[in-house]
C-alpha atoms as a PDB file:
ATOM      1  CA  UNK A   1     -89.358  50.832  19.134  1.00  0.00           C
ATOM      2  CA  UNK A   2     -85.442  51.089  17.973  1.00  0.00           C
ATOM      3  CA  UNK A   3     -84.838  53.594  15.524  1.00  0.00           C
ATOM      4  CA  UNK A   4     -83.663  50.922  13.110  1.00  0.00           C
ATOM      5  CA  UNK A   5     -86.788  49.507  13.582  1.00  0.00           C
ATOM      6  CA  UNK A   6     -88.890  52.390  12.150  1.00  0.00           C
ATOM      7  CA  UNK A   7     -85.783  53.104   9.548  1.00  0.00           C
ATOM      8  CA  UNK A   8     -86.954  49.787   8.269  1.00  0.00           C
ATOM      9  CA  UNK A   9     -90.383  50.590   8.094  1.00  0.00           C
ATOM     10  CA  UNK A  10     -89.926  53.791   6.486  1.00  0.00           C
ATOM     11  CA  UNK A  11     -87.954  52.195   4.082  1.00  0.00           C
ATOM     12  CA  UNK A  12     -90.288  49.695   3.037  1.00  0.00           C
ATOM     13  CA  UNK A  13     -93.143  52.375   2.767  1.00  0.00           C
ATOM     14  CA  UNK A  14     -90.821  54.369   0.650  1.00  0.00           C
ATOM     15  CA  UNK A  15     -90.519  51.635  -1.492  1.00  0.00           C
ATOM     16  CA  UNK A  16     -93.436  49.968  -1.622  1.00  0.00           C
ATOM     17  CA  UNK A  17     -96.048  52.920  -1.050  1.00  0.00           C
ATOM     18  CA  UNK A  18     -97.503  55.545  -3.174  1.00  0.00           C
ATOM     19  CA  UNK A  19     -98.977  58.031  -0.717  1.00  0.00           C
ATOM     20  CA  UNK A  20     -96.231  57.642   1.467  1.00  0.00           C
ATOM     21  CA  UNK A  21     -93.284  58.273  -1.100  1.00  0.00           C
ATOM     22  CA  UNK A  22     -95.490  61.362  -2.597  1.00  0.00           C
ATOM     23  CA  UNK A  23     -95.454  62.588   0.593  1.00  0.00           C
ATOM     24  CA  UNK A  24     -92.135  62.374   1.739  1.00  0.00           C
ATOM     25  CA  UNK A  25     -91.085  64.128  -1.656  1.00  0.00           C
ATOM     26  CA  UNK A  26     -93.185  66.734  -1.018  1.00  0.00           C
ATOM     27  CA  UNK A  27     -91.899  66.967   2.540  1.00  0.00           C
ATOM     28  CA  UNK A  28     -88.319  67.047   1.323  1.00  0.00           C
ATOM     29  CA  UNK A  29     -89.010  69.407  -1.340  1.00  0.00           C
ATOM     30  CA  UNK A  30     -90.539  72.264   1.256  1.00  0.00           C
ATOM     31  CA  UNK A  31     -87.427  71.563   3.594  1.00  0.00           C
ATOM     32  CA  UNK A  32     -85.263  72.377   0.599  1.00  0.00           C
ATOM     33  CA  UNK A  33     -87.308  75.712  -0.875  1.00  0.00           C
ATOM     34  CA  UNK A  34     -87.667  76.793   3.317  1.00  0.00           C
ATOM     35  CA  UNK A  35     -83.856  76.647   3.132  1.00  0.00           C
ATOM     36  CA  UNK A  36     -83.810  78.970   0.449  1.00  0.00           C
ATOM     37  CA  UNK A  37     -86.440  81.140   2.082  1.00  0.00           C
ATOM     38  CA  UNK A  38     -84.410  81.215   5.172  1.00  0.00           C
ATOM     39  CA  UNK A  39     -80.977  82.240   4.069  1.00  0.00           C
ATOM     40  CA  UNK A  40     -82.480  85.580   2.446  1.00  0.00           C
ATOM     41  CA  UNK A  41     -81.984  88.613   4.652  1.00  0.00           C
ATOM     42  CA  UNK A  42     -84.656  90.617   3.638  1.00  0.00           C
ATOM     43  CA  UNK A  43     -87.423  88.282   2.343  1.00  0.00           C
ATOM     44  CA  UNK A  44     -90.448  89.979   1.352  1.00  0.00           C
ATOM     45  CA  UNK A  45     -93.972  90.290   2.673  1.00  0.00           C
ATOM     46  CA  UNK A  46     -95.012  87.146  -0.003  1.00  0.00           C
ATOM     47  CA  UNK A  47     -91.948  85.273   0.645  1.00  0.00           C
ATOM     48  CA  UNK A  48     -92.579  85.782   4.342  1.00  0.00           C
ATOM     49  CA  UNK A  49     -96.245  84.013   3.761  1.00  0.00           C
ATOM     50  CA  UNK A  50     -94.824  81.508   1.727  1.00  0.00           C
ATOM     51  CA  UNK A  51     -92.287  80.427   4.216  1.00  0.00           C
ATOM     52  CA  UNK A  52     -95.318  80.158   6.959  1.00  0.00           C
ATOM     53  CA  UNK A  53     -97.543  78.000   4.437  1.00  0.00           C
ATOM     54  CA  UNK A  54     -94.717  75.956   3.392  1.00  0.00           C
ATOM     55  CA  UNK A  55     -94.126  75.067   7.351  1.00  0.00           C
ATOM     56  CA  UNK A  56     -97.327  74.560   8.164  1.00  0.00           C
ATOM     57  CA  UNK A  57     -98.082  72.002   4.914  1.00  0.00           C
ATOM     58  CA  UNK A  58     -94.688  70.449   6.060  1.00  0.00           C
ATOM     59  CA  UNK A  59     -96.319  69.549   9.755  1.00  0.00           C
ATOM     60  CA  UNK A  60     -99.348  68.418   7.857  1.00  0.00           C
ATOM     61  CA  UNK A  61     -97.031  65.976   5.526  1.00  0.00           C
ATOM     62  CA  UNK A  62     -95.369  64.948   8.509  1.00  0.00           C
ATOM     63  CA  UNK A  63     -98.215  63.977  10.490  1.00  0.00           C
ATOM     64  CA  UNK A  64     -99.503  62.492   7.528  1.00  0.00           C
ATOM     65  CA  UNK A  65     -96.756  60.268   7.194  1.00  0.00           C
ATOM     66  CA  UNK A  66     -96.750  59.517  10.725  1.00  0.00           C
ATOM     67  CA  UNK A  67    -100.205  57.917  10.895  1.00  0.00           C
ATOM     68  CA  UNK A  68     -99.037  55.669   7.822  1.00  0.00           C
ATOM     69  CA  UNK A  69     -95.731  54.362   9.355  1.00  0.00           C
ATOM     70  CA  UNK A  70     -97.794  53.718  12.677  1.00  0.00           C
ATOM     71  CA  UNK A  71    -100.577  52.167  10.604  1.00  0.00           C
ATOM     72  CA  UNK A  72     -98.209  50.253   9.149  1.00  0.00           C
ATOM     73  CA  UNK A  73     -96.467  49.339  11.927  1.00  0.00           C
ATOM     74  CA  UNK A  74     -99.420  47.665  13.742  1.00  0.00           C
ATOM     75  CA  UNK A  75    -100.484  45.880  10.880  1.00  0.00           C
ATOM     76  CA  UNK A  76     -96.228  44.146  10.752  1.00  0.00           C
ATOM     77  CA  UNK A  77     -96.770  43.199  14.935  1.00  0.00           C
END
């Protein structure tokens, strides 16, 4: 599949679905607050454990949003 391909697809979902738009915010809102995490030199024990959380719930969006777009994608062939 091209990559403008699934661009388009993920568009459409963006647009037109709930989950998937909730999930990509959330997604994009741990990629911003892992930024922060990561640029601190010294991060504490319990920023430490956030940062591992916040990457593992970020795989879990991810393959979340995965099985829609491919869901999606078979039901558009």
């Amino acid at each position: 599949m091209s990559s403008s391909v699934q661009n388009d697809s993920v568009q459409h979902l963006i647009e037109n679905n709930d989950e998937y738009r909730d999930l990509s915010q959330q997604h994009s809102d741990h990629s911003r607050r892992l930024d922060v995490l990561g640029a601190q030199r010294f991060p504490t024990a319990e920023e430490q454990l956030e940062e591992l959380q916040l990457k593992k719930d970020k795989l879990r969006l991810k393959d979340r949003m995965y099985e829609l777009l491919r869901d999606y994608e078979k039901q558009a062939s």
